[in-house]
C-alpha atoms as a PDB file:
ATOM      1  CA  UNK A   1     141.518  78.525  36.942  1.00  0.00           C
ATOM      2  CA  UNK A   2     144.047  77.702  39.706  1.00  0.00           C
ATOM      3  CA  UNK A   3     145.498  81.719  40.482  1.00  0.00           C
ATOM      4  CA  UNK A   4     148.482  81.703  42.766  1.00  0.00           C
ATOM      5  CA  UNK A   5     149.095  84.934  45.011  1.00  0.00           C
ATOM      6  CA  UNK A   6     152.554  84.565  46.988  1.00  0.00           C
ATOM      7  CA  UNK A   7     152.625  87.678  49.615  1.00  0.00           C
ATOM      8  CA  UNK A   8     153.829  87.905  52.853  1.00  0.00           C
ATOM      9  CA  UNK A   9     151.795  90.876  53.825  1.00  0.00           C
ATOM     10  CA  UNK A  10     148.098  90.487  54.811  1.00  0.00           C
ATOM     11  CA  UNK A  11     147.024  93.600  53.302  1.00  0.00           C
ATOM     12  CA  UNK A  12     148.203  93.038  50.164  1.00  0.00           C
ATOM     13  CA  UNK A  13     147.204  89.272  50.043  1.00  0.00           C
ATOM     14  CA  UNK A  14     143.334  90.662  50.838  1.00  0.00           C
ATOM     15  CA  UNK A  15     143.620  93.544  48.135  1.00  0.00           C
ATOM     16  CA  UNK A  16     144.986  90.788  45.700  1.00  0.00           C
ATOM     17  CA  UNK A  17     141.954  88.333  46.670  1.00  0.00           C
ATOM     18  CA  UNK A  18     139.186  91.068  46.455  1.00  0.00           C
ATOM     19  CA  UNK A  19     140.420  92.257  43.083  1.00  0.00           C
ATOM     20  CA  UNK A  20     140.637  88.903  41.715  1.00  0.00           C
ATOM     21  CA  UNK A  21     137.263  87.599  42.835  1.00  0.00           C
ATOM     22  CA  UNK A  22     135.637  91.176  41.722  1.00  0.00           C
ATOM     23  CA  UNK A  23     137.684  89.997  38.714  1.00  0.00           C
ATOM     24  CA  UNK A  24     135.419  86.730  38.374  1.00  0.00           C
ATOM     25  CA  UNK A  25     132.144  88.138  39.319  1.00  0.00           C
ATOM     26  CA  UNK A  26     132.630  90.945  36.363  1.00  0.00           C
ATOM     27  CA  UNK A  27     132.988  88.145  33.967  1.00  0.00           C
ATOM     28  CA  UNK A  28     130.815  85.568  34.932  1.00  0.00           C
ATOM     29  CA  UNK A  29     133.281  83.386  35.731  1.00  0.00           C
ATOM     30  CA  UNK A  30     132.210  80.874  38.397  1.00  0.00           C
ATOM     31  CA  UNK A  31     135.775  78.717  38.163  1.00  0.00           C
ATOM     32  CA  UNK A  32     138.769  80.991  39.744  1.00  0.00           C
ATOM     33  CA  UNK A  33     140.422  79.347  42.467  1.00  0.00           C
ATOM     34  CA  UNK A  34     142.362  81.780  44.353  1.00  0.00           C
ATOM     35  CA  UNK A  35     145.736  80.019  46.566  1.00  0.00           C
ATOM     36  CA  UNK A  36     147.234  81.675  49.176  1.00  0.00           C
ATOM     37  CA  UNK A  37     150.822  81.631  50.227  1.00  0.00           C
ATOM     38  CA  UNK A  38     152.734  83.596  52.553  1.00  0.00           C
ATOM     39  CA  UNK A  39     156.297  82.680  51.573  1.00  0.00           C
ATOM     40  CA  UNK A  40     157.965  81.566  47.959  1.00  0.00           C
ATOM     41  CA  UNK A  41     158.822  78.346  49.827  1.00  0.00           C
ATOM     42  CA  UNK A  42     155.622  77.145  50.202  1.00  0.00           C
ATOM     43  CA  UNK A  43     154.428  77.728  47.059  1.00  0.00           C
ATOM     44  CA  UNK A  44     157.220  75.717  45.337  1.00  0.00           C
ATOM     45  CA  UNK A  45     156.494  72.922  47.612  1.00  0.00           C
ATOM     46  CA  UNK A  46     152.779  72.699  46.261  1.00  0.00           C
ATOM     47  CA  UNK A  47     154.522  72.789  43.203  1.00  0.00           C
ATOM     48  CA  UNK A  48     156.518  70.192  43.676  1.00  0.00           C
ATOM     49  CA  UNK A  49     153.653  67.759  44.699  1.00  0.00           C
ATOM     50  CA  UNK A  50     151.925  68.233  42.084  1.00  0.00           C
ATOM     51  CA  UNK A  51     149.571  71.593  42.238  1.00  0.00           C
ATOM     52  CA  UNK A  52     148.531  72.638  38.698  1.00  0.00           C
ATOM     53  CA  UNK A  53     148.763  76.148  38.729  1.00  0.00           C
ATOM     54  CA  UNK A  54     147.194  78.380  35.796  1.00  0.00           C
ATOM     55  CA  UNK A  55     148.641  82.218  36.756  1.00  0.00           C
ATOM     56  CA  UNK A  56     151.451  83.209  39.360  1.00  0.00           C
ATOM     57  CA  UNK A  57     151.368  86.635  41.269  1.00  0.00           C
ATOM     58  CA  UNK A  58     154.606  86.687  42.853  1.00  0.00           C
ATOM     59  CA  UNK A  59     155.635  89.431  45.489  1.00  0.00           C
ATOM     60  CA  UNK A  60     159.751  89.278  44.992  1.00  0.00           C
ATOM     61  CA  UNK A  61     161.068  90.145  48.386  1.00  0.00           C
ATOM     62  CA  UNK A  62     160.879  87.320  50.776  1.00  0.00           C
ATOM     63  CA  UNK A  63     162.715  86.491  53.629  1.00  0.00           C
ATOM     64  CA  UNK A  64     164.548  83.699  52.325  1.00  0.00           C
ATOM     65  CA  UNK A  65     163.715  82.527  48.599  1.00  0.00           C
ATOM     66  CA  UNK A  66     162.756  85.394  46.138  1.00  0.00           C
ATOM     67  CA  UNK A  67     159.764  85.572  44.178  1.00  0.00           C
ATOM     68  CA  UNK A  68     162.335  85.980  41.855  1.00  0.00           C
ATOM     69  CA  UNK A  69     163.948  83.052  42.503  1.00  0.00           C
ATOM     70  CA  UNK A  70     160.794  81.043  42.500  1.00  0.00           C
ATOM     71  CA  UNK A  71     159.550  82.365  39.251  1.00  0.00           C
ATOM     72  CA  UNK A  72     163.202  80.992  37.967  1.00  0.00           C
ATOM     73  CA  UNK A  73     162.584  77.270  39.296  1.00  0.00           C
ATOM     74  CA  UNK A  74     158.812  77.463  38.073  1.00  0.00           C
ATOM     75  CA  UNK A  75     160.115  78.966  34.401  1.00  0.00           C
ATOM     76  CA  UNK A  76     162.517  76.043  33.662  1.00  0.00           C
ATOM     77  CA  UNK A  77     159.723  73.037  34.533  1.00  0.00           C
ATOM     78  CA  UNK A  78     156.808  75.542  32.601  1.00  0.00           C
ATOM     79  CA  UNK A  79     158.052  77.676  29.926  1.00  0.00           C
ATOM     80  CA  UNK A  80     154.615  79.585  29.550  1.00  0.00           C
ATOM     81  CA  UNK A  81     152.767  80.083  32.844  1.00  0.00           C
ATOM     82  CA  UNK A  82     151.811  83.426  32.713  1.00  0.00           C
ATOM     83  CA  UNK A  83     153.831  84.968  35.712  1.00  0.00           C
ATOM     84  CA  UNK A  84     152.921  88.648  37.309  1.00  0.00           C
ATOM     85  CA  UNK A  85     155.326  90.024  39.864  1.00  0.00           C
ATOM     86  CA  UNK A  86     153.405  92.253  42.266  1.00  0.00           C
ATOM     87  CA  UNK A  87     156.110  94.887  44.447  1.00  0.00           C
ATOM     88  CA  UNK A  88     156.997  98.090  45.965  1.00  0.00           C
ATOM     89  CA  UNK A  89     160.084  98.515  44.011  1.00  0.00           C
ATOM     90  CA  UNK A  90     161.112  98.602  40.960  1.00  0.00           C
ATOM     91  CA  UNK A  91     164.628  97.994  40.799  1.00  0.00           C
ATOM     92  CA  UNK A  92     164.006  94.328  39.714  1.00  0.00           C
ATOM     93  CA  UNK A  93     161.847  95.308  36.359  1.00  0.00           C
ATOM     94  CA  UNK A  94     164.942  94.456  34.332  1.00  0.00           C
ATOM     95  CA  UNK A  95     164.684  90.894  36.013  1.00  0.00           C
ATOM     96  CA  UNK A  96     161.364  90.207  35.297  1.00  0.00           C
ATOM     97  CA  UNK A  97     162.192  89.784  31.454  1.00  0.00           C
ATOM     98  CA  UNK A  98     165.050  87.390  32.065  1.00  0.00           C
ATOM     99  CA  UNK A  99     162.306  85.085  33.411  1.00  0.00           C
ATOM    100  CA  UNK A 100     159.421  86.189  30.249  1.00  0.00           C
ATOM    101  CA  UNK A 101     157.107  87.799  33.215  1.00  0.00           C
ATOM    102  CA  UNK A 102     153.460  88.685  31.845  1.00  0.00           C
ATOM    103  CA  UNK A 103     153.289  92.085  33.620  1.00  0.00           C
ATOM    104  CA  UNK A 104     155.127  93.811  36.861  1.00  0.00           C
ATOM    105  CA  UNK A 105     152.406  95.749  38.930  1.00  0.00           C
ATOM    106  CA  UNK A 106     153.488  98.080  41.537  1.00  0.00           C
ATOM    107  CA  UNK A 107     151.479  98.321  44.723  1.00  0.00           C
ATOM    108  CA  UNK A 108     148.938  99.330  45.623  1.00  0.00           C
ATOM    109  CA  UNK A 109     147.560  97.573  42.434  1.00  0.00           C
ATOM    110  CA  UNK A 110     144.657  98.735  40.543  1.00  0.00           C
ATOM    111  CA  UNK A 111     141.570  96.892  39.823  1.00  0.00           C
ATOM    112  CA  UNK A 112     141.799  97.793  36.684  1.00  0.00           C
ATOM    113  CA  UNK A 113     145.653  96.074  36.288  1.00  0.00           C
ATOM    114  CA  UNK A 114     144.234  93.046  37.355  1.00  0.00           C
ATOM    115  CA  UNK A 115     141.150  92.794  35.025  1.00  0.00           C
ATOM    116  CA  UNK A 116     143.774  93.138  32.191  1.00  0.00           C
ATOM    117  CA  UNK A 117     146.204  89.834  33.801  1.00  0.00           C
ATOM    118  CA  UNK A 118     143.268  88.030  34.222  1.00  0.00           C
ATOM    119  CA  UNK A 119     141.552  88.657  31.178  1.00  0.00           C
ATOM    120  CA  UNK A 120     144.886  87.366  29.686  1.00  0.00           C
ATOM    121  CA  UNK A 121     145.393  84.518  32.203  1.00  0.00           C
ATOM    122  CA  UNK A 122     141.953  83.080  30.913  1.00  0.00           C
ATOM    123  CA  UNK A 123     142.548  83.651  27.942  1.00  0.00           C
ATOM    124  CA  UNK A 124     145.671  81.339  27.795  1.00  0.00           C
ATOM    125  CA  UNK A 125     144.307  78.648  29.834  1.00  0.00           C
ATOM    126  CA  UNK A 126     141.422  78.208  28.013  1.00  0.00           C
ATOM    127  CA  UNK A 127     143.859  77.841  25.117  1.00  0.00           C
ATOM    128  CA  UNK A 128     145.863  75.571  26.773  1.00  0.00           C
ATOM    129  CA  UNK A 129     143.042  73.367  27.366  1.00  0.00           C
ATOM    130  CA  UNK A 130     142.759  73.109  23.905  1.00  0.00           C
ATOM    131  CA  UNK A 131     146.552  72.682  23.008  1.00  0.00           C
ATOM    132  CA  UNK A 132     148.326  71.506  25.681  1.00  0.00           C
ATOM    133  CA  UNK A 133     148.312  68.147  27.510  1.00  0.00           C
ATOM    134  CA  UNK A 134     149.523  66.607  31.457  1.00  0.00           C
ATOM    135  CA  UNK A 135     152.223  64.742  32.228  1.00  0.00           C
ATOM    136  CA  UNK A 136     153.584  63.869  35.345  1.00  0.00           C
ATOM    137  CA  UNK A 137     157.107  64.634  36.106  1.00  0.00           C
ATOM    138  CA  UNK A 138     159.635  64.483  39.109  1.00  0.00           C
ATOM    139  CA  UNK A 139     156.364  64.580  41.246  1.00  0.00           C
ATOM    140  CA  UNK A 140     154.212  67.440  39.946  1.00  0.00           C
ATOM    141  CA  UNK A 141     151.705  67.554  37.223  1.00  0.00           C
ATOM    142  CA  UNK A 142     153.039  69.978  33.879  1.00  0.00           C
ATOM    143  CA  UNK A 143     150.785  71.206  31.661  1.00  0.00           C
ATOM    144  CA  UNK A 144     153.029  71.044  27.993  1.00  0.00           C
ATOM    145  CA  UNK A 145     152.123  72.507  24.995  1.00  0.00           C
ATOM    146  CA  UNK A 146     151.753  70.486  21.771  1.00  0.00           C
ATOM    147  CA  UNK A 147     153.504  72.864  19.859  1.00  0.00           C
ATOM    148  CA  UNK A 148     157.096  72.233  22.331  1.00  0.00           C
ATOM    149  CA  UNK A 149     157.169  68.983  21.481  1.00  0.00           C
ATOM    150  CA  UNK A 150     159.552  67.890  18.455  1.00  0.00           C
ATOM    151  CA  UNK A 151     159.148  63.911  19.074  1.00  0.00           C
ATOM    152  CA  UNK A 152     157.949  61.184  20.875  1.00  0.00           C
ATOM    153  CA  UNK A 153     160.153  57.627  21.032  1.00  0.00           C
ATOM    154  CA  UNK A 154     159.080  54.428  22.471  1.00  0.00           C
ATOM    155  CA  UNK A 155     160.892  52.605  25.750  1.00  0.00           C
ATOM    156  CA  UNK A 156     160.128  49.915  27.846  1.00  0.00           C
ATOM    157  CA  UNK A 157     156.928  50.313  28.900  1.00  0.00           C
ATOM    158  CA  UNK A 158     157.467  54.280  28.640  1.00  0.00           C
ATOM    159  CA  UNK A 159     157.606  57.259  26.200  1.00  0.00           C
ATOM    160  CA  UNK A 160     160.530  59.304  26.171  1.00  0.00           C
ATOM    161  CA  UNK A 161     159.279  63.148  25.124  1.00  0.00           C
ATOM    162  CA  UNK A 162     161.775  65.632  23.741  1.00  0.00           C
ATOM    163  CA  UNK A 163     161.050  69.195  23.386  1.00  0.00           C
ATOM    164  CA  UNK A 164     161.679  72.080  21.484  1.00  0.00           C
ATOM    165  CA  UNK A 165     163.605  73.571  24.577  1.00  0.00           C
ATOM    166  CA  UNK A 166     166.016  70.361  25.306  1.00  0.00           C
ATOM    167  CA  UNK A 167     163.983  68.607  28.067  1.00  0.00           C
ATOM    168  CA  UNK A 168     163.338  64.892  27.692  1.00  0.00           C
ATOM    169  CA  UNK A 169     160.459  63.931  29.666  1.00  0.00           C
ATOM    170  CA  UNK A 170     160.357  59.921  30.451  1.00  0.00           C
ATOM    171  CA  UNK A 171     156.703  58.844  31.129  1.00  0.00           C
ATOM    172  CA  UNK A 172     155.796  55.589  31.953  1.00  0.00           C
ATOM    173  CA  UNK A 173     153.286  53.943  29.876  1.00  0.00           C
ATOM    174  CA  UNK A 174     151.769  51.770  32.696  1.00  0.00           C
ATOM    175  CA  UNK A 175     149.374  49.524  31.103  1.00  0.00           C
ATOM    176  CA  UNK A 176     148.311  51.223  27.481  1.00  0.00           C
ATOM    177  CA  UNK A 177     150.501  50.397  24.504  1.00  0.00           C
ATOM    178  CA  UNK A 178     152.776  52.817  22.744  1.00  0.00           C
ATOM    179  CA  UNK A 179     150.171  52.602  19.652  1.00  0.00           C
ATOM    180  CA  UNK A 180     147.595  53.426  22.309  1.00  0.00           C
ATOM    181  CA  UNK A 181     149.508  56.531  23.890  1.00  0.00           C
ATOM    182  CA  UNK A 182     150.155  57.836  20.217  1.00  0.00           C
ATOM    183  CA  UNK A 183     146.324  57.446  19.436  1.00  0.00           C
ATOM    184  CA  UNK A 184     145.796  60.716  22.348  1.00  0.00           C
ATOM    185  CA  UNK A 185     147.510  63.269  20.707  1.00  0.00           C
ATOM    186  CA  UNK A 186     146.025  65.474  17.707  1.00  0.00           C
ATOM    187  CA  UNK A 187     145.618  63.757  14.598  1.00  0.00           C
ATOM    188  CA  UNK A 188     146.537  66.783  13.203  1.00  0.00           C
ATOM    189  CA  UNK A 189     149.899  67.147  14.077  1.00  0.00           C
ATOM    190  CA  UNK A 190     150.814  64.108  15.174  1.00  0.00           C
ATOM    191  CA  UNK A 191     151.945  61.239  13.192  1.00  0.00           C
ATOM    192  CA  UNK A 192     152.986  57.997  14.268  1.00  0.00           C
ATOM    193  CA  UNK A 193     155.604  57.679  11.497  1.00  0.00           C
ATOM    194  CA  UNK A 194     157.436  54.160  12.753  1.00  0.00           C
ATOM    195  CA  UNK A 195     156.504  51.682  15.512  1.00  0.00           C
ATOM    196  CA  UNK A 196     158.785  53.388  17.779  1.00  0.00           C
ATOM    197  CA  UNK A 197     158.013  56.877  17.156  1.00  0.00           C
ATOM    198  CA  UNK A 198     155.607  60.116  16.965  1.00  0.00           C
ATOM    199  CA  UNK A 199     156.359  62.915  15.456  1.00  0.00           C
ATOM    200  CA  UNK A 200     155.139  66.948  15.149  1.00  0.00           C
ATOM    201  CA  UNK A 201     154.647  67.295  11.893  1.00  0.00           C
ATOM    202  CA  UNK A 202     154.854  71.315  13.315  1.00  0.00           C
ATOM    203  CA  UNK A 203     158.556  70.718  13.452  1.00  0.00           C
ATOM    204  CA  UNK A 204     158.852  69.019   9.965  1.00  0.00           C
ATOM    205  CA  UNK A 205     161.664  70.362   7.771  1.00  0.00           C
ATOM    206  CA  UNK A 206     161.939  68.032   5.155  1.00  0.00           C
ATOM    207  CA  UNK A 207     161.543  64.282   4.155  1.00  0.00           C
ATOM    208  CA  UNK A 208     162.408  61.869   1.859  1.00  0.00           C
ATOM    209  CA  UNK A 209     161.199  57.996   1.533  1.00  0.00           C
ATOM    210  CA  UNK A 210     163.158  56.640   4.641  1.00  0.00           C
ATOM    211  CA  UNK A 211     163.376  59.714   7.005  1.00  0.00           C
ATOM    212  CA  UNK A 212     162.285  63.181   8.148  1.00  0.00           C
ATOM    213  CA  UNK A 213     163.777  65.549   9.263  1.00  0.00           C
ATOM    214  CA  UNK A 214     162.651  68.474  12.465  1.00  0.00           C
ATOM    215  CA  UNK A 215     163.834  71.833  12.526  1.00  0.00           C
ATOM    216  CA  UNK A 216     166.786  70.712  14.838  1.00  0.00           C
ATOM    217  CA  UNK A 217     168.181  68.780  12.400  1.00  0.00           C
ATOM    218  CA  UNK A 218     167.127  65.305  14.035  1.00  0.00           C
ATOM    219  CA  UNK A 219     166.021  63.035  11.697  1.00  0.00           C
ATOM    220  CA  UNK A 220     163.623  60.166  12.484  1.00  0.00           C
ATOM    221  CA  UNK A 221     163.132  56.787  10.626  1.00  0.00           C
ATOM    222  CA  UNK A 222     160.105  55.902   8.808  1.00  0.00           C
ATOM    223  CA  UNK A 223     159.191  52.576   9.306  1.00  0.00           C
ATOM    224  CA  UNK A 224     158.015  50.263   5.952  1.00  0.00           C
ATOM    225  CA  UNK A 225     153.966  49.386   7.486  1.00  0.00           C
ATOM    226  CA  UNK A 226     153.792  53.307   7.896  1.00  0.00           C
ATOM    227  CA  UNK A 227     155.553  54.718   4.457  1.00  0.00           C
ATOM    228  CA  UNK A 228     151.821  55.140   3.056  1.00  0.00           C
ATOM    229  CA  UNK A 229     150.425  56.913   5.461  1.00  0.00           C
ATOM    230  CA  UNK A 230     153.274  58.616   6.529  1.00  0.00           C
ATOM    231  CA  UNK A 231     154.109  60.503   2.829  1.00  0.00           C
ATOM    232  CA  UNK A 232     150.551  61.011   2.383  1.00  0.00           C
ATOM    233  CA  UNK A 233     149.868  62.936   5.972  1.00  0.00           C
ATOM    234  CA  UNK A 234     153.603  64.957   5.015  1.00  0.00           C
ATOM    235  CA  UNK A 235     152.368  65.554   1.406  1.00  0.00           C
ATOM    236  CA  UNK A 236     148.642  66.737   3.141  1.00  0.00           C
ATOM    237  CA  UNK A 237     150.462  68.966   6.137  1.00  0.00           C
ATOM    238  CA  UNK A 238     153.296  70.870   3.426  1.00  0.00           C
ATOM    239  CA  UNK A 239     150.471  71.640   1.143  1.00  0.00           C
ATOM    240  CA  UNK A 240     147.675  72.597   3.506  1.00  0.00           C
ATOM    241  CA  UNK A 241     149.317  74.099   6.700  1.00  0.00           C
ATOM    242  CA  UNK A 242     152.576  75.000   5.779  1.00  0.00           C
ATOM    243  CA  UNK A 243     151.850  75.950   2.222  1.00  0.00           C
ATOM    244  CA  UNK A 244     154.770  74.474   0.396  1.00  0.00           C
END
C-alpha cells in the first residue's frame, strides 16, 4: 500500500512515518510503502508520471500550491482515494468536505488517529483490488472502479470508457482485440451486448429487444449475434441482483 505524506516540516514528516510504520508492524502488515514529499508540487508531479498512490496525508499550508489545492487536482482524476488532511488549523475543516476528505487530524496526531485511517485505507485498497481496474491516462496510472463505469464503446484500435461522473477515458487497445479487452472485465457485470460495445449491467434501467437503457438515460444498441445472450444475462441480473 503506496501511503503518501506531503509535509514540509521534518518533525511532523518523522511523527507521520513512525506512526504509520508502528501502524504496519501492529497489523502484520509487511506491504506499506511510506512516500515522502516536502511540497504539494512534488507530489502532483509523481502523480502525473504515473505513481499509484493508495492513501494521501496532505498538510494544507504550503508555500505555493495548497494541500488543498492538490487534493482538488488529485479528486477530479480519482474520485475515491481516501484523502486525510493533517494541520495546525482548523479554519479549512469546512473545505475538506468540498473535496470528500476521509478524516482532518490536527497536530500533533495521535497514534491512535492513524491506526483508525489506516485501518480504513487497507481496507479500501484491498477492496479495490478486487473491484477496480488500471488504466493509463494523460500519463499516470488510475485505479477506476467497476462500479463508475456506465459503458465501454469500441474505436480504432482503442476503447473509449465513459463514467458515471462524465469522464471519457480513450485507451488504446494496442495489439488485443476489442472482444479480447471486453473478455477482462467481470463476467458479472459486464456484458458485451453488440460488437462495438460493453456495458454495466450495474447501470441497467431497462431494455427491450433492440436496446438498453443506463440510469443516464443513454441507450445502447444490441447487436443481432448477441440478442441471446444478451436478454438472457438482463433477464439473470433483474431477477438475481437487482430483484425485479
Amino acid at each position: 500500500m503506496n501511503v503518501a505524506i506531503c509535509e514540509d516540516e521534518l518533525i511532523y514528516t518523522n511523527g507521520m512515518q513512525i506512526a504509520l510504520l508502528t501502524w504496519a508492524e501492529s497489523r502484520g502488515y509487511a506491504e506499506l510503502r511510506p512516500l515522502l514529499y516536502s511540497s504539494a508540487e512534488d507530489l502532483w508531479e509523481d502523480w502525473e508520471r504515473g505513481r499509484v498512490f493508495d492513501a494521501l496525508f496532505l498538510d494544507i499550508e504550503f508555500e505555493h500550491m495548497s494541500g488543498f489545492e492538490l487534493a482538488q487536482r488529485i479528486r477530479a482524476a480519482d474520485p475515491g482515494i481516501p484523502i486525510v488532511f493533517v494541520t495546525n488549523s482548523s479554519r479549512y475543516l469546512t473545505k475538506g468536505y468540498e473535496v470528500s476528505a476521509y478524516r482532518y487530524l490536527r497536530k500533533p496526531i495521535r497514534q491512535e488517529e492513524i491506526n483508525v485511517c489506516l485501518d480504513y485505507c487497507l481496507q479500501y485498497t484491498q477492496t479495490m483490488l478486487h473491484s477496480s481496474f488500471v488504466i493509463s491516462w494523460n500519463g499516470c496510472s488510475l485505479r477506476l472502479p467497476y462500479r463508475d463505469v456506465l459503458y465501454i464503446v469500441s474505436g480504432i484500435h482503442s476503447a473509449q470508457i465513459y463514467t458515471r461522473f462524465g469522464q471519457i477515458y480513450r485507451i488504446p487497445l494496442k495489439k488485443r482485440t476489442f472482444a479480447q479487452y471486453a473478455a477482462t472485465f467481470p463476467e458479472k457485470y459486464f456484458l458485451r451486448c453488440h460488437r462495438g460495445y460493453i456495458v454495466n449491467l450495474m447501470h441497467a434501467r431497462q431494455y427491450t429487444q433492440k436496446k438498453i437503457q443506463i440510469n443516464t438515460g443513454v441507450e445502447i444498441p444490441i447487436g443481432k449475434n448477441f440478442l441471446e445472450e444478451t436478454l438472457a444475462r438482463l433477464q439473470q441480473y433483474f431477477y438475481r441482483e437487482a430483484h425485479v
